[in-house]
PDB file of N, CA and C in Angstrom:
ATOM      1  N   UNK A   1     -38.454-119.677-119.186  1.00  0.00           N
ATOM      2  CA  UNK A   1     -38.753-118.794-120.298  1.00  0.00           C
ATOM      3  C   UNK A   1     -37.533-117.921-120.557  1.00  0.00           C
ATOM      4  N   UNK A   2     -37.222-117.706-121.979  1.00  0.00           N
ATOM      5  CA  UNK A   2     -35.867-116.825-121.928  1.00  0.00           C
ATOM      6  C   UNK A   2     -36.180-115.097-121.945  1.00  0.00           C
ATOM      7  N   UNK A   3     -35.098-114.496-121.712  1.00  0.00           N
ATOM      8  CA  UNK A   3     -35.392-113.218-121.251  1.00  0.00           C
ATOM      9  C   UNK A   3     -35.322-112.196-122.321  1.00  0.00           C
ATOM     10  N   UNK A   4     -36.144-111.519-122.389  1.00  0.00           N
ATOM     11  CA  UNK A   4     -36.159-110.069-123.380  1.00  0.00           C
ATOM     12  C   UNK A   4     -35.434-108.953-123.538  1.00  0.00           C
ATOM     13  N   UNK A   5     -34.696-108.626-123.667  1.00  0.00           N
ATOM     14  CA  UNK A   5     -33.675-107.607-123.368  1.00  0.00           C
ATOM     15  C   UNK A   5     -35.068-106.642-124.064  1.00  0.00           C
ATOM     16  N   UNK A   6     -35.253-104.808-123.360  1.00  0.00           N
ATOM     17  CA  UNK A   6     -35.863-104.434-123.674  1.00  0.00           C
ATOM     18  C   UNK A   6     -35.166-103.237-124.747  1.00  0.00           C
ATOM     19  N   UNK A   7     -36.872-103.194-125.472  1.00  0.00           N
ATOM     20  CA  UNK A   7     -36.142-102.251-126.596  1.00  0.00           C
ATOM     21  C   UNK A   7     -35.521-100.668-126.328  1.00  0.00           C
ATOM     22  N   UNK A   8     -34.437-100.066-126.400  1.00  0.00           N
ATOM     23  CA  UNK A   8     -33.913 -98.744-126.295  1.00  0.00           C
ATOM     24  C   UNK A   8     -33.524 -98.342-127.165  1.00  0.00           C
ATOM     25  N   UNK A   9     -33.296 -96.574-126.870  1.00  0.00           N
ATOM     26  CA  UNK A   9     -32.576 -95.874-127.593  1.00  0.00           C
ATOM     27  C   UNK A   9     -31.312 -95.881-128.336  1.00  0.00           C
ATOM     28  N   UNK A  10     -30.636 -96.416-127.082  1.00  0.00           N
ATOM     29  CA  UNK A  10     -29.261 -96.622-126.861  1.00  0.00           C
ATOM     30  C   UNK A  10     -28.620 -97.853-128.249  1.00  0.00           C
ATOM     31  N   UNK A  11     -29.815 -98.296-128.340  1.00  0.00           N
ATOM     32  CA  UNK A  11     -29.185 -99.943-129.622  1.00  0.00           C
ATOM     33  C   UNK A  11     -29.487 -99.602-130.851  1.00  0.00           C
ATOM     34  N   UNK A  12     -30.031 -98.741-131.373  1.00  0.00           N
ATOM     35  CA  UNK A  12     -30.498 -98.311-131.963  1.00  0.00           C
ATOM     36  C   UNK A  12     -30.499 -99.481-133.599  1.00  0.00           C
ATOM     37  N   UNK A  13     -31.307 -99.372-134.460  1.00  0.00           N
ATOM     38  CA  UNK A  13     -31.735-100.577-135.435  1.00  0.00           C
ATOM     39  C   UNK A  13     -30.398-100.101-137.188  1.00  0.00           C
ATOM     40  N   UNK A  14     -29.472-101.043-137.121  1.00  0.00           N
ATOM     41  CA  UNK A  14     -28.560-100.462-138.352  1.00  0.00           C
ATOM     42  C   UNK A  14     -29.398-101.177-139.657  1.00  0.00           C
ATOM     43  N   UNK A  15     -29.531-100.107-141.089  1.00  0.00           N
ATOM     44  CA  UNK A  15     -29.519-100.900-141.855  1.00  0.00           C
ATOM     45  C   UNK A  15     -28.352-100.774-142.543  1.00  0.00           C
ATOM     46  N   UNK A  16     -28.094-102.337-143.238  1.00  0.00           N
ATOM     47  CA  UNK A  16     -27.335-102.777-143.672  1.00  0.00           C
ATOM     48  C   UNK A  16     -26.875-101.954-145.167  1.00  0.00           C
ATOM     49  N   UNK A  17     -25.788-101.627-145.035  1.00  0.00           N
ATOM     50  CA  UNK A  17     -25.582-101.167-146.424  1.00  0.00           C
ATOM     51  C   UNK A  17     -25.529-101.970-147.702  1.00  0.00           C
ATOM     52  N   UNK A  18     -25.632-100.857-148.933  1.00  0.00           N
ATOM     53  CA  UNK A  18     -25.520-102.175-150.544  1.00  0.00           C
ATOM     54  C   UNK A  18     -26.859-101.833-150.819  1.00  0.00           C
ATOM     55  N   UNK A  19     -27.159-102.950-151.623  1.00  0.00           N
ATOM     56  CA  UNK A  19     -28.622-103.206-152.308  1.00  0.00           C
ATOM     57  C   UNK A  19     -29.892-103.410-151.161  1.00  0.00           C
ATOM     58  N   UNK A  20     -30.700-102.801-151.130  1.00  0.00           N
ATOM     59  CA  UNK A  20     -31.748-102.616-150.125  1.00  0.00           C
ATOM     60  C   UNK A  20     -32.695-102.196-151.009  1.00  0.00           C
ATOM     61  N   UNK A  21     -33.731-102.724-150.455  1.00  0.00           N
ATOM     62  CA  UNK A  21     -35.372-102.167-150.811  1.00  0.00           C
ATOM     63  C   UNK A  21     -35.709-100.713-150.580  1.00  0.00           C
ATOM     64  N   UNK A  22     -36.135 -99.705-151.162  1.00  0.00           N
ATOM     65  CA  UNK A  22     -36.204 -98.359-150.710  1.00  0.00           C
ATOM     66  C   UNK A  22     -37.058 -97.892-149.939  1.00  0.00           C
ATOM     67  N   UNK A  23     -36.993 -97.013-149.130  1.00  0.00           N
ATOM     68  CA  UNK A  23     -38.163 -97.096-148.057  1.00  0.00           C
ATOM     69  C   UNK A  23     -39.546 -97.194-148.561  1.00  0.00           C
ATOM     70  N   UNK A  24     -40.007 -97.648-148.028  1.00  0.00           N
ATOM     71  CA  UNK A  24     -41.661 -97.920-147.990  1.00  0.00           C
ATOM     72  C   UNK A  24     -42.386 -96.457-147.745  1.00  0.00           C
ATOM     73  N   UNK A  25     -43.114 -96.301-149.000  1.00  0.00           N
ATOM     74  CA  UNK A  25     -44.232 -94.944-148.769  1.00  0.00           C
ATOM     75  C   UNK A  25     -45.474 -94.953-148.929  1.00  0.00           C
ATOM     76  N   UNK A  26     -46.522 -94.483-148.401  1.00  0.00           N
ATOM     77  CA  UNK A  26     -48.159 -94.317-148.138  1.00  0.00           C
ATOM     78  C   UNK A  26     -48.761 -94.450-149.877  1.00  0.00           C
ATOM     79  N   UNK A  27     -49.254 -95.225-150.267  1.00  0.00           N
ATOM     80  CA  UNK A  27     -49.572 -95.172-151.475  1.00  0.00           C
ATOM     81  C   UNK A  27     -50.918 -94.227-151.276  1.00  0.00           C
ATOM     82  N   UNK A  28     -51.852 -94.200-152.325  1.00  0.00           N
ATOM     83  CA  UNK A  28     -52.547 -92.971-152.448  1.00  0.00           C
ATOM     84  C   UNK A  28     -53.812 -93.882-151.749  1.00  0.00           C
ATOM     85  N   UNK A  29     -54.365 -94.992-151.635  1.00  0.00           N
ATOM     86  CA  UNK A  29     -55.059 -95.973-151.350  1.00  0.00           C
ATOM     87  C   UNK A  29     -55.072 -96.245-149.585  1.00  0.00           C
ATOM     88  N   UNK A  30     -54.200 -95.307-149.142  1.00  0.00           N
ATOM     89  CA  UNK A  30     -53.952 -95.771-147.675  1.00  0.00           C
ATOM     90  C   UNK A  30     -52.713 -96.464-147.558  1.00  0.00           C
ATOM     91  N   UNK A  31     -52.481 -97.630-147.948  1.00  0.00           N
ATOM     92  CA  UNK A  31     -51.341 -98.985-148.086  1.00  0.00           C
ATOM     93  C   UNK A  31     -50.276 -98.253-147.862  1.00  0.00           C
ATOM     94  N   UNK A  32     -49.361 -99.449-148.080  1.00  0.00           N
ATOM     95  CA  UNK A  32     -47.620 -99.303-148.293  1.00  0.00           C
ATOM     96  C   UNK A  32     -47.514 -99.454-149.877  1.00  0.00           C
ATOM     97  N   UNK A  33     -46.509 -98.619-150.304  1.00  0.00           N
ATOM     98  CA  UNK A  33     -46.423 -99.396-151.473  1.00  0.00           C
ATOM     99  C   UNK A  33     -44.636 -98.984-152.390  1.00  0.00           C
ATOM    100  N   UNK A  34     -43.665-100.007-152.416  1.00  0.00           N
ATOM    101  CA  UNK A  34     -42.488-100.417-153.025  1.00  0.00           C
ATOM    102  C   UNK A  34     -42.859-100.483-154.403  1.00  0.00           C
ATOM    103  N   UNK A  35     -41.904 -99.570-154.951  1.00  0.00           N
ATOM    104  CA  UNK A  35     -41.899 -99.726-156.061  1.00  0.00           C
ATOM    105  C   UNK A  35     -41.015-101.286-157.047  1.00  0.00           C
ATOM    106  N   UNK A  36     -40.435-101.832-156.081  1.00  0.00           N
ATOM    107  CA  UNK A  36     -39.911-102.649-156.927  1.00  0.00           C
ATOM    108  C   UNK A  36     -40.469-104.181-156.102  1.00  0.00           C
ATOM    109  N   UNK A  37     -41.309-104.209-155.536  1.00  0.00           N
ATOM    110  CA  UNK A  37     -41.925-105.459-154.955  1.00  0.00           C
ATOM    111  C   UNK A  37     -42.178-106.193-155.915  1.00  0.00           C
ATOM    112  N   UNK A  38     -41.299-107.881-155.663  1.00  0.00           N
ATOM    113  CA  UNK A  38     -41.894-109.231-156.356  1.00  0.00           C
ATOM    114  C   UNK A  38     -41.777-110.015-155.334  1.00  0.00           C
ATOM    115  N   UNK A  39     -42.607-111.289-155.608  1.00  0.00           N
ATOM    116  CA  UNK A  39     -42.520-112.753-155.449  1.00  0.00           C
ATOM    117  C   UNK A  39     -41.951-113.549-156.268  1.00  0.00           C
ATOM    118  N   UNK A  40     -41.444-114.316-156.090  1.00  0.00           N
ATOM    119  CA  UNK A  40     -41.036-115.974-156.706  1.00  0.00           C
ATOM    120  C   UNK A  40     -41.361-116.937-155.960  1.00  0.00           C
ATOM    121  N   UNK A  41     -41.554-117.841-156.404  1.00  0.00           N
ATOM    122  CA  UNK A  41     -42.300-119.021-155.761  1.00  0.00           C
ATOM    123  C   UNK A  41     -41.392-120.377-156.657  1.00  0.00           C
ATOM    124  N   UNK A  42     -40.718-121.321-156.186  1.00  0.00           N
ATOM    125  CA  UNK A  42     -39.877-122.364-156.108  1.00  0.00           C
ATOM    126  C   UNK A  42     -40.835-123.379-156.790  1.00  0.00           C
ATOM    127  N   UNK A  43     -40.627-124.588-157.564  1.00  0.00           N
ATOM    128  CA  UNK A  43     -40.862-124.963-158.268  1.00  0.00           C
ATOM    129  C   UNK A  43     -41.537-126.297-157.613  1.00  0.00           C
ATOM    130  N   UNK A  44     -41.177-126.169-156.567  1.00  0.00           N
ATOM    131  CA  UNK A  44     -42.038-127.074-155.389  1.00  0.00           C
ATOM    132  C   UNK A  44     -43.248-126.170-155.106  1.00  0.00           C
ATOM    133  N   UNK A  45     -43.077-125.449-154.641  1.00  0.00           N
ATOM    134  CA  UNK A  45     -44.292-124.777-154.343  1.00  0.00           C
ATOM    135  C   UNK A  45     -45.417-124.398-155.742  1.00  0.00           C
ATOM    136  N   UNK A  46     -45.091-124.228-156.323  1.00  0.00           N
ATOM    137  CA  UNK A  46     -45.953-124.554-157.822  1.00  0.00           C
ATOM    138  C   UNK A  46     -46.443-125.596-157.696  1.00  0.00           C
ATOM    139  N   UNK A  47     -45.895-126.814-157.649  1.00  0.00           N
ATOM    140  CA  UNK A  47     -46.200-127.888-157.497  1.00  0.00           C
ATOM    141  C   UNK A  47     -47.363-127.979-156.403  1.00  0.00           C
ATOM    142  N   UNK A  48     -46.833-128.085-155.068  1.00  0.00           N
ATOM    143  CA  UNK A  48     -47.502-127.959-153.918  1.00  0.00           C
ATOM    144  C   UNK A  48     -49.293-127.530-153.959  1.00  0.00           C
ATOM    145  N   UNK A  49     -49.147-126.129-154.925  1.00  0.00           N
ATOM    146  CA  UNK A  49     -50.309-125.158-155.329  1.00  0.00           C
ATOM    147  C   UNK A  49     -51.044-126.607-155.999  1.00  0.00           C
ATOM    148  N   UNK A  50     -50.614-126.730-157.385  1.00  0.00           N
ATOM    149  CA  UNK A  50     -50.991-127.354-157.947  1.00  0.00           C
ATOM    150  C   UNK A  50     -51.993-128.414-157.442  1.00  0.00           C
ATOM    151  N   UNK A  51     -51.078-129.214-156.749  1.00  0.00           N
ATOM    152  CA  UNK A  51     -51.768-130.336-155.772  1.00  0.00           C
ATOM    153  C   UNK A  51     -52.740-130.100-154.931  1.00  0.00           C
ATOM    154  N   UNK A  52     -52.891-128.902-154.081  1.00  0.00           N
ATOM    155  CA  UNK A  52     -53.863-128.577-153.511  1.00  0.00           C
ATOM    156  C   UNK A  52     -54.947-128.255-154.227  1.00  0.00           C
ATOM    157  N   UNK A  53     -55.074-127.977-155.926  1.00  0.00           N
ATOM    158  CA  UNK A  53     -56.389-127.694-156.232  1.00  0.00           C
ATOM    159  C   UNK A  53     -57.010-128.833-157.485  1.00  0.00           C
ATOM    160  N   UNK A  54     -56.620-129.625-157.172  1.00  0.00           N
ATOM    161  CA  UNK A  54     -56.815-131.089-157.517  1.00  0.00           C
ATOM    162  C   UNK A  54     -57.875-131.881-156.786  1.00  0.00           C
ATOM    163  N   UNK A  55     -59.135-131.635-157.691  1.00  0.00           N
ATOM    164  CA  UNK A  55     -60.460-132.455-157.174  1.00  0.00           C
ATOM    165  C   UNK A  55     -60.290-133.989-156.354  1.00  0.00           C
ATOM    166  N   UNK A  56     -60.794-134.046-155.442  1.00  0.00           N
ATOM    167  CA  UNK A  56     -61.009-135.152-154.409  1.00  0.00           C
ATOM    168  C   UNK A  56     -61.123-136.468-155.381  1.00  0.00           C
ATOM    169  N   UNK A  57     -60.429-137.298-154.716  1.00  0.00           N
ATOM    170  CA  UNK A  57     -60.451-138.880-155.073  1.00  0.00           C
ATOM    171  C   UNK A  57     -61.702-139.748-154.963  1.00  0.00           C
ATOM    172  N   UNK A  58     -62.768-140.193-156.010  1.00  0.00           N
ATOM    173  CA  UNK A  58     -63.342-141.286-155.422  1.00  0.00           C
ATOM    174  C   UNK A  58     -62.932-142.301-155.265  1.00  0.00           C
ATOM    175  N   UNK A  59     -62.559-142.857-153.796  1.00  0.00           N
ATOM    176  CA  UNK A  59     -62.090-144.454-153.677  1.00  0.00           C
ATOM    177  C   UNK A  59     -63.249-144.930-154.019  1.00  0.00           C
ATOM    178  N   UNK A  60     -63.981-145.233-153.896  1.00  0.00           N
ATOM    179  CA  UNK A  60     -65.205-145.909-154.538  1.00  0.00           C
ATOM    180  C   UNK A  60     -65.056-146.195-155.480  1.00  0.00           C
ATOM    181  N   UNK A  61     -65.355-145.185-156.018  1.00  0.00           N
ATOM    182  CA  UNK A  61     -65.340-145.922-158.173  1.00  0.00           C
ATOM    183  C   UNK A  61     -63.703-146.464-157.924  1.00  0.00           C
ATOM    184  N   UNK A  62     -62.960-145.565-157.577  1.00  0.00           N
ATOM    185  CA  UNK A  62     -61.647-146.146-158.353  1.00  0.00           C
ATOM    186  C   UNK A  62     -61.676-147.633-157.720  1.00  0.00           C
ATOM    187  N   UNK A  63     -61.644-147.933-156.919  1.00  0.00           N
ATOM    188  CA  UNK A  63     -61.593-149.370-156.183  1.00  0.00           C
ATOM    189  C   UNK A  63     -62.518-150.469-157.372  1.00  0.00           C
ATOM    190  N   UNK A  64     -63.906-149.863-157.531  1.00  0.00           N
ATOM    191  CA  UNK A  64     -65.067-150.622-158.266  1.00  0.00           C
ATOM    192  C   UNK A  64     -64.534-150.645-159.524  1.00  0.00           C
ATOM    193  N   UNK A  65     -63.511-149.629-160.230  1.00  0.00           N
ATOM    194  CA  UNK A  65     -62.946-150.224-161.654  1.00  0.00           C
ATOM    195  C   UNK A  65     -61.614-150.574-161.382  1.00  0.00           C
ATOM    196  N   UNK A  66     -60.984-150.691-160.272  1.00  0.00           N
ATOM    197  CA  UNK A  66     -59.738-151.707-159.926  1.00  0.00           C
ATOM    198  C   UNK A  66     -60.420-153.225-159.914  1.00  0.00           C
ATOM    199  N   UNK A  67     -61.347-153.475-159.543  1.00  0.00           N
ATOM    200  CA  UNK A  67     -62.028-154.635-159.374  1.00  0.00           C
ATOM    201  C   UNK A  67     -62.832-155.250-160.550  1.00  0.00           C
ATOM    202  N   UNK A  68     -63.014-154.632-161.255  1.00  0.00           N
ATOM    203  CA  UNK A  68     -63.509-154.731-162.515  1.00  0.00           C
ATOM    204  C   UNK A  68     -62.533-155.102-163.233  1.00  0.00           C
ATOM    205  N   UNK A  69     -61.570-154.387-163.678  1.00  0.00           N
ATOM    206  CA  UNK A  69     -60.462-154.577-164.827  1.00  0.00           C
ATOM    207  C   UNK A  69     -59.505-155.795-164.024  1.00  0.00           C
ATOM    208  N   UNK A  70     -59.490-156.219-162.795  1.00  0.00           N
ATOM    209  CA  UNK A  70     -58.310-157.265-161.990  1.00  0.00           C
ATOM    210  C   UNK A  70     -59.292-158.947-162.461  1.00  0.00           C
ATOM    211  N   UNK A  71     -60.909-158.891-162.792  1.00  0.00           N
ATOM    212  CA  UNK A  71     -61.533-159.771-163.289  1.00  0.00           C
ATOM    213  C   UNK A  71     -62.177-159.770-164.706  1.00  0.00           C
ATOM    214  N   UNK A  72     -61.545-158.805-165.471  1.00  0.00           N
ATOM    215  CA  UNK A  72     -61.500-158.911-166.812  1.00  0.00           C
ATOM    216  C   UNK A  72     -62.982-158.612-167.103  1.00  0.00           C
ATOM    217  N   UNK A  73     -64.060-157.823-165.893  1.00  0.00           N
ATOM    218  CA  UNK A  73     -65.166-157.367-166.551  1.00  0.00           C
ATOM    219  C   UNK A  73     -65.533-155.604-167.212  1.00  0.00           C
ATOM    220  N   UNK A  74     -64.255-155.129-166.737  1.00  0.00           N
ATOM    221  CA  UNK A  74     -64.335-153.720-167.013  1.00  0.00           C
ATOM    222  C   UNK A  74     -65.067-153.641-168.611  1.00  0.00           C
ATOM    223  N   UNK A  75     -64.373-153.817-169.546  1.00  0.00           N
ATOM    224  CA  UNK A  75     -64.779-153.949-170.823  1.00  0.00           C
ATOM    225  C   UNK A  75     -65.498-154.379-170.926  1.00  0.00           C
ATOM    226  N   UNK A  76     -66.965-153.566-171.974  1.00  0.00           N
ATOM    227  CA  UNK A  76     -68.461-153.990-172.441  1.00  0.00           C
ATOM    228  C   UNK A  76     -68.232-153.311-173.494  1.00  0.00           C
ATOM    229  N   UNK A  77     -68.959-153.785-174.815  1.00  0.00           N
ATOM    230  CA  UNK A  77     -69.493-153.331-175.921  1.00  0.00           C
ATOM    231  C   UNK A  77     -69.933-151.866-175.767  1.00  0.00           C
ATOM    232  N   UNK A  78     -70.427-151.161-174.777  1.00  0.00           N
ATOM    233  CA  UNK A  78     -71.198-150.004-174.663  1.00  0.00           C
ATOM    234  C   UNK A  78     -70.197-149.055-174.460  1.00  0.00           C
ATOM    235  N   UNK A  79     -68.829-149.517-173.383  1.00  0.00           N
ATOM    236  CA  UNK A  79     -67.654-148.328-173.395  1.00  0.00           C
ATOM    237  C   UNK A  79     -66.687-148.390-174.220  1.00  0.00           C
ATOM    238  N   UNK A  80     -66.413-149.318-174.863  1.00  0.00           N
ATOM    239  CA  UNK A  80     -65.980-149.198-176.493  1.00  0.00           C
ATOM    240  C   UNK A  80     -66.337-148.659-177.214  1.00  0.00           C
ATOM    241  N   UNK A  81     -68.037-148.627-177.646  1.00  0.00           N
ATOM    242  CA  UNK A  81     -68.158-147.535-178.251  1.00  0.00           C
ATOM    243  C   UNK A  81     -68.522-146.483-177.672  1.00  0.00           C
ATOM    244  N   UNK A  82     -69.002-145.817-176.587  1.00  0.00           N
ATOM    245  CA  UNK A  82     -68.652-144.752-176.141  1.00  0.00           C
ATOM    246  C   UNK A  82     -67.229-143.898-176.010  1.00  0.00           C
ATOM    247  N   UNK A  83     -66.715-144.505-176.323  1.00  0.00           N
ATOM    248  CA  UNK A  83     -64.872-144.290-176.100  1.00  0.00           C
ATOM    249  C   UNK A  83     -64.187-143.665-177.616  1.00  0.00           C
ATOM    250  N   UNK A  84     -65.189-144.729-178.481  1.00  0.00           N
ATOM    251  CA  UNK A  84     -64.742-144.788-180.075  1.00  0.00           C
ATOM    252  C   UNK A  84     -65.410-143.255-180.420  1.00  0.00           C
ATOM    253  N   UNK A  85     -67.077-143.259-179.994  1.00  0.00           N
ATOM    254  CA  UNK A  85     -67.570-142.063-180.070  1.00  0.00           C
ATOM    255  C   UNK A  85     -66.550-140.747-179.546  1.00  0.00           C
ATOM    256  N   UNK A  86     -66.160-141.074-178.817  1.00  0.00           N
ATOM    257  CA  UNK A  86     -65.591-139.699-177.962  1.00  0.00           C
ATOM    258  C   UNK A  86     -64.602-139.135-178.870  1.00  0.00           C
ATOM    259  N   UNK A  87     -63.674-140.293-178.979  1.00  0.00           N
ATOM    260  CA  UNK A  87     -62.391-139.925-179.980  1.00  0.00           C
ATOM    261  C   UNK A  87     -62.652-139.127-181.809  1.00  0.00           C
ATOM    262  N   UNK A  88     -63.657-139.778-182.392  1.00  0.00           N
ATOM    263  CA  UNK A  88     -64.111-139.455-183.327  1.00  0.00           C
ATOM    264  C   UNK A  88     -64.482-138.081-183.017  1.00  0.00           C
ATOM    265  N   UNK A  89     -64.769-137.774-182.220  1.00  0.00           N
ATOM    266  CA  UNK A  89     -65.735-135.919-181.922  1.00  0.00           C
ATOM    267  C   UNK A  89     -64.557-135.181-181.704  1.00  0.00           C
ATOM    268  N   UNK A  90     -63.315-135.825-181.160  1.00  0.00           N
ATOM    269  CA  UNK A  90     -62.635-135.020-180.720  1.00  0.00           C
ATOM    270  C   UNK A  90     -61.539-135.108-181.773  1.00  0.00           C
ATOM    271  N   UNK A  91     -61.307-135.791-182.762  1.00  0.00           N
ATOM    272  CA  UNK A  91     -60.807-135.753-183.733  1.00  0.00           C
ATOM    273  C   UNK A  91     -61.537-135.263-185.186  1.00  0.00           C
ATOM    274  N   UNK A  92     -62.602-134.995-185.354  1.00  0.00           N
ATOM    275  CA  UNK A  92     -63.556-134.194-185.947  1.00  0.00           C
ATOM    276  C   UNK A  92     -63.173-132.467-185.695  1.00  0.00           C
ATOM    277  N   UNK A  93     -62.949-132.038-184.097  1.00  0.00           N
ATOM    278  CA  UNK A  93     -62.812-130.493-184.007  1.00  0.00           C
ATOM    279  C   UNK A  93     -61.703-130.325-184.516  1.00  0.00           C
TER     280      UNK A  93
END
């Protein structure tokens, strides 16, 4: 296990000079609170978010209309026009 040098007086903690965050003060709520606090979040991580709230996959159906459309039975008279219906309503609003 590696060793801890313990904390003292003697080392005392420098901050760094330049641009720094300003100290942190008791907001009226109890908290901390910075006046100039943000986040950014990387364009992966948007992503990432994204993906995580993306409803669950049925392999089931999807498999049962992979199997359908690979033997040319997907297509019936009934989802044609259900399909035709849909578009018409939504080209109507």
């Amino acid at each position: 296990m590696n060793e801890v040098n313990p904390v003292s007086s003697s080392n005392p903690v420098h901050r760094p000079s330049g641009n720094h965050q300003p100290p942190a003060r008791e907001a009226s709520g109890g908290g901390v609170h910075r006046e100039n606090d943000s986040v950014e979040f990387s364009e992966t991580a948007n992503l990432l978010a994204k993906l995580a709230n993306l409803p669950e996959t049925r392999e089931g159906l999807v498999n049962s209309v992979r199997s359908e459309i690979a033997d040319d039975s997907y297509l019936s008279d009934e989802k044609i026009d259900a399909t035709v219906d849909a578009l018409f309503e939504v080209l109507q609003d």
